[in-house]
C-alpha atoms as a PDB file:
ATOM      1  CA  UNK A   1       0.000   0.000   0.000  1.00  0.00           C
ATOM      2  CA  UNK A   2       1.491   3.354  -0.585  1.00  0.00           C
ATOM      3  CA  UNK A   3       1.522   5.771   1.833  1.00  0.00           C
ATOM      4  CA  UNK A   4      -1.008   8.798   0.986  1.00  0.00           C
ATOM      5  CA  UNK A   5       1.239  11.228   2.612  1.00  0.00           C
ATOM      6  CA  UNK A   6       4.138  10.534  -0.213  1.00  0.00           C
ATOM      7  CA  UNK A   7       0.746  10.550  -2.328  1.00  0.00           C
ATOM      8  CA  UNK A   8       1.077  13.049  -5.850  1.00  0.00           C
ATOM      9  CA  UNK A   9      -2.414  13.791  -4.934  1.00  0.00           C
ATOM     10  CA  UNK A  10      -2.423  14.592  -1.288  1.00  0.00           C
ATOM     11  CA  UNK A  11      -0.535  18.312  -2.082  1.00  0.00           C
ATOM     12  CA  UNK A  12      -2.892  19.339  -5.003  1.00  0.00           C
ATOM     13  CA  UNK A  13      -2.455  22.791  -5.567  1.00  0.00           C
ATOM     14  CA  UNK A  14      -5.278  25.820  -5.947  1.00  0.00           C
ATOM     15  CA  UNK A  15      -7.275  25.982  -9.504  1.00  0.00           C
ATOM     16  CA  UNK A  16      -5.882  21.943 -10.450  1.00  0.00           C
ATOM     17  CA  UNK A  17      -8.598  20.638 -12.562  1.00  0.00           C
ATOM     18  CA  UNK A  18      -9.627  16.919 -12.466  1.00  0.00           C
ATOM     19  CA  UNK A  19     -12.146  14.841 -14.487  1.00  0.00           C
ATOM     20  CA  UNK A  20     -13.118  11.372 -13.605  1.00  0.00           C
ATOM     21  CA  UNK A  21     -12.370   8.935 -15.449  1.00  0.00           C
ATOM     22  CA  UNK A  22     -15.414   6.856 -15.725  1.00  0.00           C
ATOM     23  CA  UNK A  23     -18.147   9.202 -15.534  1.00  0.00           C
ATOM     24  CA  UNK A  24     -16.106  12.224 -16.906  1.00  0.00           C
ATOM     25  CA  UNK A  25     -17.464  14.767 -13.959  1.00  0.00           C
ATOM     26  CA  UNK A  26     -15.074  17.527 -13.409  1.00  0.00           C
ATOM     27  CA  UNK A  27     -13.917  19.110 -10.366  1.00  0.00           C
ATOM     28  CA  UNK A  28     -11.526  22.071  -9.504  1.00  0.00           C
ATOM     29  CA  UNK A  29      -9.326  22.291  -6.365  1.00  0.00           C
ATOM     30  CA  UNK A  30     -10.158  25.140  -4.154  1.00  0.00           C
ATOM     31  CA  UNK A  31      -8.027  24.082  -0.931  1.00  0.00           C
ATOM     32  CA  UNK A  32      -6.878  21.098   0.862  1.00  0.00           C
ATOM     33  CA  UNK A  33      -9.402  20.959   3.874  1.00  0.00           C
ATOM     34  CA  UNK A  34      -7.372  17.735   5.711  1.00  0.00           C
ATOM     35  CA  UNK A  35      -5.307  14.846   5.515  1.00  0.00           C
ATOM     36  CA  UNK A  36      -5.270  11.353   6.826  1.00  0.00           C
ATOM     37  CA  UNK A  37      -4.452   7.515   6.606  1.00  0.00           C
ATOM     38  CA  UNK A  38      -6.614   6.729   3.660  1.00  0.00           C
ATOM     39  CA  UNK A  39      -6.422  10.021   1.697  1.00  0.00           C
ATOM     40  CA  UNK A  40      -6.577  13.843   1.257  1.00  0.00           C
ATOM     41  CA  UNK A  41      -9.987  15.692   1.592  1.00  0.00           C
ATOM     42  CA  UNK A  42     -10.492  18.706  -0.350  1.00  0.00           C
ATOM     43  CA  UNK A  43     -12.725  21.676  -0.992  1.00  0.00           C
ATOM     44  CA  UNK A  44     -13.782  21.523  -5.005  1.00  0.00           C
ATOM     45  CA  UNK A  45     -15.979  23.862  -7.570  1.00  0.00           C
ATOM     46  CA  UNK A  46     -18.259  21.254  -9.283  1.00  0.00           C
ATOM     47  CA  UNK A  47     -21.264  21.671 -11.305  1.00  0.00           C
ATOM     48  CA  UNK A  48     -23.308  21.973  -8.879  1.00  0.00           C
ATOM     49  CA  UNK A  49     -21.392  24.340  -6.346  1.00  0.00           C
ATOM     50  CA  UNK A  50     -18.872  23.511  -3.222  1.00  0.00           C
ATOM     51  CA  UNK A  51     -18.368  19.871  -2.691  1.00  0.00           C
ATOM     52  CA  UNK A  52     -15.833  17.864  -0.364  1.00  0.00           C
ATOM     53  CA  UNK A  53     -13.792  15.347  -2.686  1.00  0.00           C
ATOM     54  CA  UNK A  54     -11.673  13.011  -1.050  1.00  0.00           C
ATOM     55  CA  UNK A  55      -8.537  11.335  -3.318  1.00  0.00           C
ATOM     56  CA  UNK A  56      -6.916   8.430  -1.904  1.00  0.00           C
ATOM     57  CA  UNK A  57      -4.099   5.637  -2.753  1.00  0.00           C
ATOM     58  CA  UNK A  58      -5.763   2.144  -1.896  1.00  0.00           C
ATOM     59  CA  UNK A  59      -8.794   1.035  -3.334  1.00  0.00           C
ATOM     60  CA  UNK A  60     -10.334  -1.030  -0.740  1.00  0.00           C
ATOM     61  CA  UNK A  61      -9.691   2.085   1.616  1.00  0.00           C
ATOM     62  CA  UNK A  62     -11.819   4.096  -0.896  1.00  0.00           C
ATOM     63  CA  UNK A  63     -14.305   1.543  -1.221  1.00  0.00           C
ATOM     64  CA  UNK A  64     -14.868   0.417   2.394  1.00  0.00           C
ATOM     65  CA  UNK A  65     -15.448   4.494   3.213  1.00  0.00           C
ATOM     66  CA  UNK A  66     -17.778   4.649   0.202  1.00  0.00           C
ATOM     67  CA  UNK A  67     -20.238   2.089   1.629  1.00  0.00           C
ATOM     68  CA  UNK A  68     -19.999   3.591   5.071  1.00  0.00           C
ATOM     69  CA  UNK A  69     -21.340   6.764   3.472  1.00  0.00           C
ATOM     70  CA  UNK A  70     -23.837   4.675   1.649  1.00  0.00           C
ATOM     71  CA  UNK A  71     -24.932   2.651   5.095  1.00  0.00           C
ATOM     72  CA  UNK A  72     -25.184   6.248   6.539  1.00  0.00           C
ATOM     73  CA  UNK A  73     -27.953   7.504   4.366  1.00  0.00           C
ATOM     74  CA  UNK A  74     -29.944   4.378   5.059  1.00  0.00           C
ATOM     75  CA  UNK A  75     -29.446   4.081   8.851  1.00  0.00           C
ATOM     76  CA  UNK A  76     -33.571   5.224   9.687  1.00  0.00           C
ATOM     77  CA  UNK A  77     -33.567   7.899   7.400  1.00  0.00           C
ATOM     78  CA  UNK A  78     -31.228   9.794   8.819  1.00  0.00           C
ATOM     79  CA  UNK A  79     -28.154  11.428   7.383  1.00  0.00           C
ATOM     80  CA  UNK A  80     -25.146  10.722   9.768  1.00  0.00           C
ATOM     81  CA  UNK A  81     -22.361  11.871   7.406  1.00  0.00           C
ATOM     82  CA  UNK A  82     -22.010  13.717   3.991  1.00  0.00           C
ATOM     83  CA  UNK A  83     -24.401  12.772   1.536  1.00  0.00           C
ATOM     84  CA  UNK A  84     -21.972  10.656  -1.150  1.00  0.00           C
ATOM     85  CA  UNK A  85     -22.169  12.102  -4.959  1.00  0.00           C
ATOM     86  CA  UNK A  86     -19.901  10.694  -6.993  1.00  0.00           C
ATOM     87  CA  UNK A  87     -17.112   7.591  -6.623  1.00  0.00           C
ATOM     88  CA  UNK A  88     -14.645   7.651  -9.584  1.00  0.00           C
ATOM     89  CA  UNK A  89     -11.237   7.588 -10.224  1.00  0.00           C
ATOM     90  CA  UNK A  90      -8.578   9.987 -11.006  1.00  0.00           C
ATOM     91  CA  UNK A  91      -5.635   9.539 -13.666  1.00  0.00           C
ATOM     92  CA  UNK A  92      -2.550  10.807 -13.936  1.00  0.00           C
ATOM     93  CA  UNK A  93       1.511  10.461 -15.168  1.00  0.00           C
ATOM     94  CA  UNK A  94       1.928   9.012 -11.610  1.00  0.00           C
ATOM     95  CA  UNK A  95      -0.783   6.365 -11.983  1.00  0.00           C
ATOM     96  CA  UNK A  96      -4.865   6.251 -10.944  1.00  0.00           C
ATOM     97  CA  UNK A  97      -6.359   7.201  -7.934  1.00  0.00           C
ATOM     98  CA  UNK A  98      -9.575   6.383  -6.831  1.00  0.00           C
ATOM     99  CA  UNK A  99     -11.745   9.403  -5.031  1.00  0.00           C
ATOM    100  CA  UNK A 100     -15.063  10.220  -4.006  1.00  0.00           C
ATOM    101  CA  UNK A 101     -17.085  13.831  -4.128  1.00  0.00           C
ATOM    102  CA  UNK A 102     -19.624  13.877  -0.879  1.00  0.00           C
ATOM    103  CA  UNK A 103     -21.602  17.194   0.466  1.00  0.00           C
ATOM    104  CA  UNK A 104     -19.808  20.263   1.372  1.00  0.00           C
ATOM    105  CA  UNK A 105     -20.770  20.803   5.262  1.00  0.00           C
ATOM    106  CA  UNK A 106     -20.521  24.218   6.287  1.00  0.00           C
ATOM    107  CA  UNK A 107     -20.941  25.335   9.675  1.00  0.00           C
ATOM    108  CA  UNK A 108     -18.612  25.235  12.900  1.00  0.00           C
ATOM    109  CA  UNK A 109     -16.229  23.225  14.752  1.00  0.00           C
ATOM    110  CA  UNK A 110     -17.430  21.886  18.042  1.00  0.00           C
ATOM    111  CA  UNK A 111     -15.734  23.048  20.570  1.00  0.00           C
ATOM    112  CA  UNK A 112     -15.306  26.425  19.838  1.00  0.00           C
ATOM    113  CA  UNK A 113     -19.538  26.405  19.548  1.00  0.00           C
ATOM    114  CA  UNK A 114     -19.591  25.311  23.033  1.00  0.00           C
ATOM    115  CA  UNK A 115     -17.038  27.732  24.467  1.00  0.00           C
ATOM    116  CA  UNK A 116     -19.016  30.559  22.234  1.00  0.00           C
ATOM    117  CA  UNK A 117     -22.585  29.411  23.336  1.00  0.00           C
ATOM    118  CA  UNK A 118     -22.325  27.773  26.755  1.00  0.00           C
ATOM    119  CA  UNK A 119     -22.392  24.598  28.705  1.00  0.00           C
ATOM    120  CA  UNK A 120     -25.594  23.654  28.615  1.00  0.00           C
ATOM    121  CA  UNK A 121     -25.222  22.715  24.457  1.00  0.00           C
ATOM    122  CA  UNK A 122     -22.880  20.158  26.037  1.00  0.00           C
ATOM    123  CA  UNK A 123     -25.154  18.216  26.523  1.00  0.00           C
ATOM    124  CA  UNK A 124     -27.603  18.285  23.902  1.00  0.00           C
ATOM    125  CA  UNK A 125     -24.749  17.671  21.342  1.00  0.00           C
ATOM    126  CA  UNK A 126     -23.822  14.619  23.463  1.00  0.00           C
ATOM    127  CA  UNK A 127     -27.551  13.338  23.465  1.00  0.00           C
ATOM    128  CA  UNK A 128     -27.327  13.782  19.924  1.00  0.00           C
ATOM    129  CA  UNK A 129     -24.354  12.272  19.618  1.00  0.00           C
ATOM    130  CA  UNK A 130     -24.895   8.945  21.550  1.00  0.00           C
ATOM    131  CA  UNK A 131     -28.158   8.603  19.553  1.00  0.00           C
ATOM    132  CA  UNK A 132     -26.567   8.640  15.986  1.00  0.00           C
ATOM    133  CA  UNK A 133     -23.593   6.305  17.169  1.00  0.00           C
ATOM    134  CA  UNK A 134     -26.668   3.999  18.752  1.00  0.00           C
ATOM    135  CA  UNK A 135     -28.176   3.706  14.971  1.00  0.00           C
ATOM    136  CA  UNK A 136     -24.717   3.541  13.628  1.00  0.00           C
ATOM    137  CA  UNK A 137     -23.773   0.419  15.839  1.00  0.00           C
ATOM    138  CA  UNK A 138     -26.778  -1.328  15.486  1.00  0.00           C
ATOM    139  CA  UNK A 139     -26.277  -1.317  11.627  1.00  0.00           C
ATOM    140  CA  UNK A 140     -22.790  -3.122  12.351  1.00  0.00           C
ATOM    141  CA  UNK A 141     -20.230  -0.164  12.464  1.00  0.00           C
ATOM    142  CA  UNK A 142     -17.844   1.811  14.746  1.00  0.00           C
ATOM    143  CA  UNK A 143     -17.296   5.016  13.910  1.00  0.00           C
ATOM    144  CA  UNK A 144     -13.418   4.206  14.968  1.00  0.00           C
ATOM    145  CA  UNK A 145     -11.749   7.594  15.037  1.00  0.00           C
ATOM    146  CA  UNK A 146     -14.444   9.917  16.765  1.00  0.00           C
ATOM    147  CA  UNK A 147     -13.174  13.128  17.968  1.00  0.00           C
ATOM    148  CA  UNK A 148     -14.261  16.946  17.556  1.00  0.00           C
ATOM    149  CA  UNK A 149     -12.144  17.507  14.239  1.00  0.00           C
ATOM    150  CA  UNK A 150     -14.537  14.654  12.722  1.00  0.00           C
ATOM    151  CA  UNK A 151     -17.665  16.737  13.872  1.00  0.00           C
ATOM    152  CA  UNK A 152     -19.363  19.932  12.896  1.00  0.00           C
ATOM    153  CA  UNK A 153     -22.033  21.719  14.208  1.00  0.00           C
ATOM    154  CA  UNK A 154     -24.834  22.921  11.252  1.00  0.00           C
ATOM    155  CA  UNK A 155     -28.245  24.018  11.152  1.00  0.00           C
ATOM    156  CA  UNK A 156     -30.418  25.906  12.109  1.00  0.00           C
ATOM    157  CA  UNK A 157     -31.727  24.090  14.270  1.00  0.00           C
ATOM    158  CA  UNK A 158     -27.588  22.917  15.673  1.00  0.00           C
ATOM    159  CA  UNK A 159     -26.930  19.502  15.602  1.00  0.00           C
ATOM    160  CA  UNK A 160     -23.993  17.360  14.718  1.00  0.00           C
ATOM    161  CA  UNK A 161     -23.218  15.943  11.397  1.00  0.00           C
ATOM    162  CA  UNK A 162     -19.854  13.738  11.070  1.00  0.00           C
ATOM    163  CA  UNK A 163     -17.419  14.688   8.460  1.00  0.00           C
ATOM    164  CA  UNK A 164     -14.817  12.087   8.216  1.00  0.00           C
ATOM    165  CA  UNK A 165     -15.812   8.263   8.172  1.00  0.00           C
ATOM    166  CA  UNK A 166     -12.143   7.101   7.097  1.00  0.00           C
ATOM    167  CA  UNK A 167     -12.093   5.556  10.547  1.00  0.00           C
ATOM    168  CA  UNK A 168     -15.470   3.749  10.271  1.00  0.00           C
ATOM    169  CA  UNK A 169     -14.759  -0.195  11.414  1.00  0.00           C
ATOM    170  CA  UNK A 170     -16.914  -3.568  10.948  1.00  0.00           C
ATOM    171  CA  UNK A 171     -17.962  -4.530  14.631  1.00  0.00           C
ATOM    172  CA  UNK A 172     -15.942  -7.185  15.891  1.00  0.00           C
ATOM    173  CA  UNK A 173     -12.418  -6.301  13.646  1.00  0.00           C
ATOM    174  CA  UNK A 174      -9.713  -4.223  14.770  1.00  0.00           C
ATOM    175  CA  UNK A 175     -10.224  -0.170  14.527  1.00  0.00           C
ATOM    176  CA  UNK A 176      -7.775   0.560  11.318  1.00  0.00           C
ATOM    177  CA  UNK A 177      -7.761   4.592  12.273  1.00  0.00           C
ATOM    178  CA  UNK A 178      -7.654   6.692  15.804  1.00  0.00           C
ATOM    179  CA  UNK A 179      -5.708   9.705  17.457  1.00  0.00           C
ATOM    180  CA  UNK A 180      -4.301   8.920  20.739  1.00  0.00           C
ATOM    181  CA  UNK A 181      -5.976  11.317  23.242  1.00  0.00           C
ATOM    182  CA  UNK A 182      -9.675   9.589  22.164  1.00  0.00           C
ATOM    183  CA  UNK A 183      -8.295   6.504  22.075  1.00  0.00           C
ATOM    184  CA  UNK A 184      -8.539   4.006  24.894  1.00  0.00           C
ATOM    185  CA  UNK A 185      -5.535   1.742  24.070  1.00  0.00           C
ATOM    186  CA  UNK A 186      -3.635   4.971  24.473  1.00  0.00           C
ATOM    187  CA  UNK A 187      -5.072   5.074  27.958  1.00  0.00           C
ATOM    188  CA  UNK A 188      -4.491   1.370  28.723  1.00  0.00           C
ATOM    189  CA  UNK A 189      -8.218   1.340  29.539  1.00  0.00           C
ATOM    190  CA  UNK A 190      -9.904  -1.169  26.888  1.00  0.00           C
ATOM    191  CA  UNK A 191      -8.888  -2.757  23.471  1.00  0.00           C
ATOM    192  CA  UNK A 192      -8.808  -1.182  19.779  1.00  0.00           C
ATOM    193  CA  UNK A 193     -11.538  -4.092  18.826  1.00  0.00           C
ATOM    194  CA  UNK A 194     -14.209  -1.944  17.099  1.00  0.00           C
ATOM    195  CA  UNK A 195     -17.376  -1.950  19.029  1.00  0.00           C
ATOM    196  CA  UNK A 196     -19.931   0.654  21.093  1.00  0.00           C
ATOM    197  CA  UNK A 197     -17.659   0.543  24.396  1.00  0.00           C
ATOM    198  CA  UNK A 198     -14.561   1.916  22.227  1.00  0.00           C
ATOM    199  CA  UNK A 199     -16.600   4.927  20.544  1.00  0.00           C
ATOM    200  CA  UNK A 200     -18.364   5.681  23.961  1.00  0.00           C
ATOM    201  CA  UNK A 201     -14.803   6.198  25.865  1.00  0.00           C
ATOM    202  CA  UNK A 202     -14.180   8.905  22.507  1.00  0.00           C
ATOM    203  CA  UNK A 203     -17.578  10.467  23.376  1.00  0.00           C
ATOM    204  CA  UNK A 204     -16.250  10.830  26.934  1.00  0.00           C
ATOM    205  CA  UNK A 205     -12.826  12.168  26.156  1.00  0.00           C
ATOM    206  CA  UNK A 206     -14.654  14.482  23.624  1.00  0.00           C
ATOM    207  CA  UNK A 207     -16.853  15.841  26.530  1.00  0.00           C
ATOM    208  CA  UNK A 208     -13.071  16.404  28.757  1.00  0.00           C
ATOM    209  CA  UNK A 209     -11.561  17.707  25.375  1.00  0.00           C
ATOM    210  CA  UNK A 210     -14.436  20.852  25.669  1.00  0.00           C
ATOM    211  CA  UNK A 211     -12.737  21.601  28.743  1.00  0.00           C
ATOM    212  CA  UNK A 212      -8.783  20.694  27.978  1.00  0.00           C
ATOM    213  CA  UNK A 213      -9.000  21.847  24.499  1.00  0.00           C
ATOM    214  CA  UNK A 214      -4.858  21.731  24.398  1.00  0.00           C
ATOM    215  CA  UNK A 215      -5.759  18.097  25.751  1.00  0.00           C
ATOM    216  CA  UNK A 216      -2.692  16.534  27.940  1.00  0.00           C
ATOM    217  CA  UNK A 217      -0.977  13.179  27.552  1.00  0.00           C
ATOM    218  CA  UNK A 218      -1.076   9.816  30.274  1.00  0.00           C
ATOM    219  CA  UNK A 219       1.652  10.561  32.735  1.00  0.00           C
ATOM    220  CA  UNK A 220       0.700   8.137  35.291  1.00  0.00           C
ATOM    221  CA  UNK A 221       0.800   4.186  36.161  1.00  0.00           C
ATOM    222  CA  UNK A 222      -3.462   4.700  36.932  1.00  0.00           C
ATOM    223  CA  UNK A 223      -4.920   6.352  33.956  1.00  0.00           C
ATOM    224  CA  UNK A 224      -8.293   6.413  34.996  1.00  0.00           C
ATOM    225  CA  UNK A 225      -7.012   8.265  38.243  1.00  0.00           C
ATOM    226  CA  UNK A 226      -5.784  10.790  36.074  1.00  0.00           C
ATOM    227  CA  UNK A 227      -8.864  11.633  34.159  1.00  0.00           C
ATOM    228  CA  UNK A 228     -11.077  11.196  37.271  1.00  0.00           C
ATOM    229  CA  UNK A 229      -8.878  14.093  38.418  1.00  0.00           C
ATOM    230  CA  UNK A 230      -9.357  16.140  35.376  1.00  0.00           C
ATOM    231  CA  UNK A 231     -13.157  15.920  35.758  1.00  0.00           C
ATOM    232  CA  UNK A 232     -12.984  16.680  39.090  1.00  0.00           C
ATOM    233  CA  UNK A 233     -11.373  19.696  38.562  1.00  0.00           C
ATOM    234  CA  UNK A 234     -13.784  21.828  35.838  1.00  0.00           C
ATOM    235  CA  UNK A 235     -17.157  22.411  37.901  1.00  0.00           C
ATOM    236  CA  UNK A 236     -18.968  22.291  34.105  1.00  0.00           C
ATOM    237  CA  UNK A 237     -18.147  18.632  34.056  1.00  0.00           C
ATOM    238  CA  UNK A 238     -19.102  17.586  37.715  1.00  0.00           C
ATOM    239  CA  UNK A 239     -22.768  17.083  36.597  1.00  0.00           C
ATOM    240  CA  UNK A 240     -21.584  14.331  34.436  1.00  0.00           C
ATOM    241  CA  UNK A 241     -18.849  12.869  36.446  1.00  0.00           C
ATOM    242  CA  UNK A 242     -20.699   9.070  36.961  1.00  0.00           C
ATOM    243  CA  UNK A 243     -21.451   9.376  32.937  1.00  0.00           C
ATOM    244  CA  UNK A 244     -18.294   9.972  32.103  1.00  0.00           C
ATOM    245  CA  UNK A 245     -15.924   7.143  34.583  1.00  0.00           C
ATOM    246  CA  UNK A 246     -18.635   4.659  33.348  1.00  0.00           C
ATOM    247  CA  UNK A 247     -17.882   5.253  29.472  1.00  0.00           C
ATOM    248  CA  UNK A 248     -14.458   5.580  30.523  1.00  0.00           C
ATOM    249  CA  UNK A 249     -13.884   2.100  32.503  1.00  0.00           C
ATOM    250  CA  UNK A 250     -16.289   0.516  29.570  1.00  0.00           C
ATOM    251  CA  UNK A 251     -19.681   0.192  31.666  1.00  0.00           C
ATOM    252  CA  UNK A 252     -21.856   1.153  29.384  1.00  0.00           C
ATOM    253  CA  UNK A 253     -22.465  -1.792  26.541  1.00  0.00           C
ATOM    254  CA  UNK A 254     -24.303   0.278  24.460  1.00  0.00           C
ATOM    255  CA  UNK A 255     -24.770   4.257  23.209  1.00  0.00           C
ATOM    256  CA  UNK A 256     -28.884   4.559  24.312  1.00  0.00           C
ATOM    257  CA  UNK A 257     -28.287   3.218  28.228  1.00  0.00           C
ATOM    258  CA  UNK A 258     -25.315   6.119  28.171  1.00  0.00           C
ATOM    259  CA  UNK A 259     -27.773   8.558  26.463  1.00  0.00           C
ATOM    260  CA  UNK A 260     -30.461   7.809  28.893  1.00  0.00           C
ATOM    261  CA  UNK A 261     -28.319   8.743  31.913  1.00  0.00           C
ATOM    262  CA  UNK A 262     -27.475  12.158  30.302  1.00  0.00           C
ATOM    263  CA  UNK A 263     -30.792  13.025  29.458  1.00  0.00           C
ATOM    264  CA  UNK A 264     -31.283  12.272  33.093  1.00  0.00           C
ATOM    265  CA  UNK A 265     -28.646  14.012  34.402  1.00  0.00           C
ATOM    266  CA  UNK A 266     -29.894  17.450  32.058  1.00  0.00           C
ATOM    267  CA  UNK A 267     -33.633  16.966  33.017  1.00  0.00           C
ATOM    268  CA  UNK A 268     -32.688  17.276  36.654  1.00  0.00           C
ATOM    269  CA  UNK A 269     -29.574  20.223  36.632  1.00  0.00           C
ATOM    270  CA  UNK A 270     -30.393  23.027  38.781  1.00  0.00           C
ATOM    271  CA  UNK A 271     -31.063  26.411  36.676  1.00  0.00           C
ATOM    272  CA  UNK A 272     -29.435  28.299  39.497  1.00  0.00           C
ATOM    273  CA  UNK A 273     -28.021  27.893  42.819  1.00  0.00           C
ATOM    274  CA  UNK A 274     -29.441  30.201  45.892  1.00  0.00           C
ATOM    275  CA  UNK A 275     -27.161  31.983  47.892  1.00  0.00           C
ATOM    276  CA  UNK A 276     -28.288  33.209  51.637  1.00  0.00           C
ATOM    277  CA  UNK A 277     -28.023  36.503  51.984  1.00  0.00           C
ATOM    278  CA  UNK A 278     -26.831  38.532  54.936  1.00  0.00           C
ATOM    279  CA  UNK A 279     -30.152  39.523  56.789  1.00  0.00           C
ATOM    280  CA  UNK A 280     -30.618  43.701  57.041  1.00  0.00           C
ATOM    281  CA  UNK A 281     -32.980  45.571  57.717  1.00  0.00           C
ATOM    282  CA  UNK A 282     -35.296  46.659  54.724  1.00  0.00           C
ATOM    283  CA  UNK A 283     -37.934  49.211  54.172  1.00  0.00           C
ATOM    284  CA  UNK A 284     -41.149  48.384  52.845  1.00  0.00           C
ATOM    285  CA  UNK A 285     -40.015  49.520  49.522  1.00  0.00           C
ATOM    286  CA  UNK A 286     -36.483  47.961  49.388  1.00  0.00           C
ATOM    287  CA  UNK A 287     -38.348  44.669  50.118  1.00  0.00           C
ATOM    288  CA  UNK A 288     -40.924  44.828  47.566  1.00  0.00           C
ATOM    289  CA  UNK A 289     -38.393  46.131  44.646  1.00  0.00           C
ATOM    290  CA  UNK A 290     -36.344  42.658  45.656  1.00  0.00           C
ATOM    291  CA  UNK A 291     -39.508  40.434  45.372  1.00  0.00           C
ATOM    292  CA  UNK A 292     -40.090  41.817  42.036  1.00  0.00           C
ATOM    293  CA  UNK A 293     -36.234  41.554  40.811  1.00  0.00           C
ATOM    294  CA  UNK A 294     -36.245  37.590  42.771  1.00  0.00           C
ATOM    295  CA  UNK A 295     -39.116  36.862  40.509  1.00  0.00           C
ATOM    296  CA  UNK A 296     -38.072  38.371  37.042  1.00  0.00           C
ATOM    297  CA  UNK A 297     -34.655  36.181  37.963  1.00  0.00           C
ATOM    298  CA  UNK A 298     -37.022  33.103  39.092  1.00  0.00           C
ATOM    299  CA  UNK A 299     -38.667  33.643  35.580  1.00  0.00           C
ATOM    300  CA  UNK A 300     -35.967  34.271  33.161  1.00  0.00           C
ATOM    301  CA  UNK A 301     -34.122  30.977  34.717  1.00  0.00           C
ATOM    302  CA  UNK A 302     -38.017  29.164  34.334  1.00  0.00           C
ATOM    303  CA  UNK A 303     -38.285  30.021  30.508  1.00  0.00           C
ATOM    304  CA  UNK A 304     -34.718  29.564  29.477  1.00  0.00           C
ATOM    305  CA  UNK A 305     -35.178  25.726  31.264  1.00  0.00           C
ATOM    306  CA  UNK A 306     -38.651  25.755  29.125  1.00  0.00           C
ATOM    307  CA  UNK A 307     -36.751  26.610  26.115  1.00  0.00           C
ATOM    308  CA  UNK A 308     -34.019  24.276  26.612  1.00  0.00           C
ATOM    309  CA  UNK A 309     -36.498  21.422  27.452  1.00  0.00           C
ATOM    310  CA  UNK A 310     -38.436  21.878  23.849  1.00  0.00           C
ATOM    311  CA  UNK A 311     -35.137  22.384  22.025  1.00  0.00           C
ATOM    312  CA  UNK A 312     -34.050  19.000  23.626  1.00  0.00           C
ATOM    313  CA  UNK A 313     -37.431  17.410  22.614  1.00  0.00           C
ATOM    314  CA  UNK A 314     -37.087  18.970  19.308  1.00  0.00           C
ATOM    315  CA  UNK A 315     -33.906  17.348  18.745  1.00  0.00           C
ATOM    316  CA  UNK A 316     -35.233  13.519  19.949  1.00  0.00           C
ATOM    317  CA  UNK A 317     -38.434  13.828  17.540  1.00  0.00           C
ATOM    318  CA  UNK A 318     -36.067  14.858  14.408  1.00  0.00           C
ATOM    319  CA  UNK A 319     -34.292  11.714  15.489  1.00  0.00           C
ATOM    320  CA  UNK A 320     -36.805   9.462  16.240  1.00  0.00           C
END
């Protein structure tokens, strides 16, 4: 197999032009949006606007990732990944190269959402989440290599879409693709055998990564004492704390009895924590101005939990 990073196609410049060579479709290199294992993603002008075409070296690399994408658009009618648009291949002085044009998604990186919008999308991404990778591992796969550069927030309404599947695995073989920090043979806490256990440790590390985005490697004998430490230690990840040391120490043995804890764990969070106040003495005036600004407070916290109830409930009917 040759190595995609030695690849002629995985440094395509700006403004190349490509046409494949079966169903003569042409494309034109905009920029390179990423490179991995299995290939080189790109932004590319096509006929019918932006589109993300990915060029690899190996066939069966190529072809396994095509019917992922395929498997994706028939998991219950919902779209997990980009919607696939053309396989082909490419030819050149160098030799052929098989490649594959799937949907452009625009919209934002995860974590940099969450730190713009707050903690409380957290977990509504994460229910999201654990309910696509439930569909996804009941049709046979593991998503493999799940971290936040493989998801992207879209909409209106927000919700996750994946954007990489070159990491997808069979259940029951060996995950061909991962990145250490996500990974829980890294972390000396599980195997690399793909199945819902492996993914669900990613999900957790995901959650931690929102809160370490510069991450940090294992420096000690206990792993799990380490990251038990590192939850312990951001107050926006307390809530979750059980959630998170069962994915990590492979409790849960599938996505939905995960997903139900979290959706327990965000139907019961506080809106606000009282604080006792000093007692004074208060004129009759004082007191009654403090009732009113106690209740517009009691209110505001009462809608925005209204609001973030529906949009929860919103999310679970589009993915029911």
């Amino acid at each position: 197999m040759m190595n995609s990073t030695k690849s002629p196609v995985c440094n395509l410049p700006t403004g190349t032009r490509l046409v494949g060579k079966w169903h003569q479709k042409p494309y034109k290199i905009v920029k390179q949006l990423g490179s991995g294992a299995t290939g080189t993603v790109y932004l590319a002008d096509s006929a019918h606007g932006d589109i993300a075409l990915k060029i690899g070296v190996n066939n069966m690399a190529i072809t396994s990732e095509v019917n992922v994408l395929k498997h994706f658009s028939k998991v219950q009618g919902q779209i997990l990944g980009p919607s696939l648009l053309d396989v082909d291949d490419y030819s050149t002085n160098e030799g052929t190269f098989p490649f594959y044009a799937m949907e452009y998604l625009k919209g934002e990186e995860l974590l940099p959402f969450i730190r713009k919008r707050g903690d409380e999308w957290l977990g509504i991404f994460i229910v999201q989440l654990l309910g696509d990778l439930d569909r996804l591992h009941r049709a046979g796969w593991a998503f493999g290599d799940l971290k936040p550069d493989n998801l992207l927030v879209v909409g209106p309404p927000s919700r996750i879409r994946w954007m990489d599947v070159g990491g997808t695995t069979l259940l029951g073989r060996s995950i061909k693709e991962y990145t250490e920090f996500y990974d829980r043979g890294y972390w000396n806490l599980g195997t690399r055998k793909a199945e819902p256990s492996y993914d669900l440790f990613a999900v957790a590390m995901i959650m931690i990564n929102c809160y370490y985005p510069k991450r940090f490697n294992k420096n000690e004998d206990k792993p799990h004492f380490q990251l038990k430490k590192a939850i312990e230690a951001k107050p926006a990840l307390l809530p979750y704390r059980q959630v998170l040391m069962n994915a990590i120490l492979g409790k849960y043995v599938d996505a939905q009895l995960m997903r139900k804890d979290v959706v327990e764990l965000i139907s019961n969070k506080k809106t606000y924590t009282h604080k006792p106040q000093r007692k004074t003495r208060k004129t009759h005036k004082e007191t009654k101005k403090q009732k009113g600004k106690g209740s517009y407070i009691f209110d505001f916290f009462l809608v925005s939990s209204f609001l973030l109830l529906a949009y929860i409930l919103y999310l679970f009917g589009q993915m029911m």
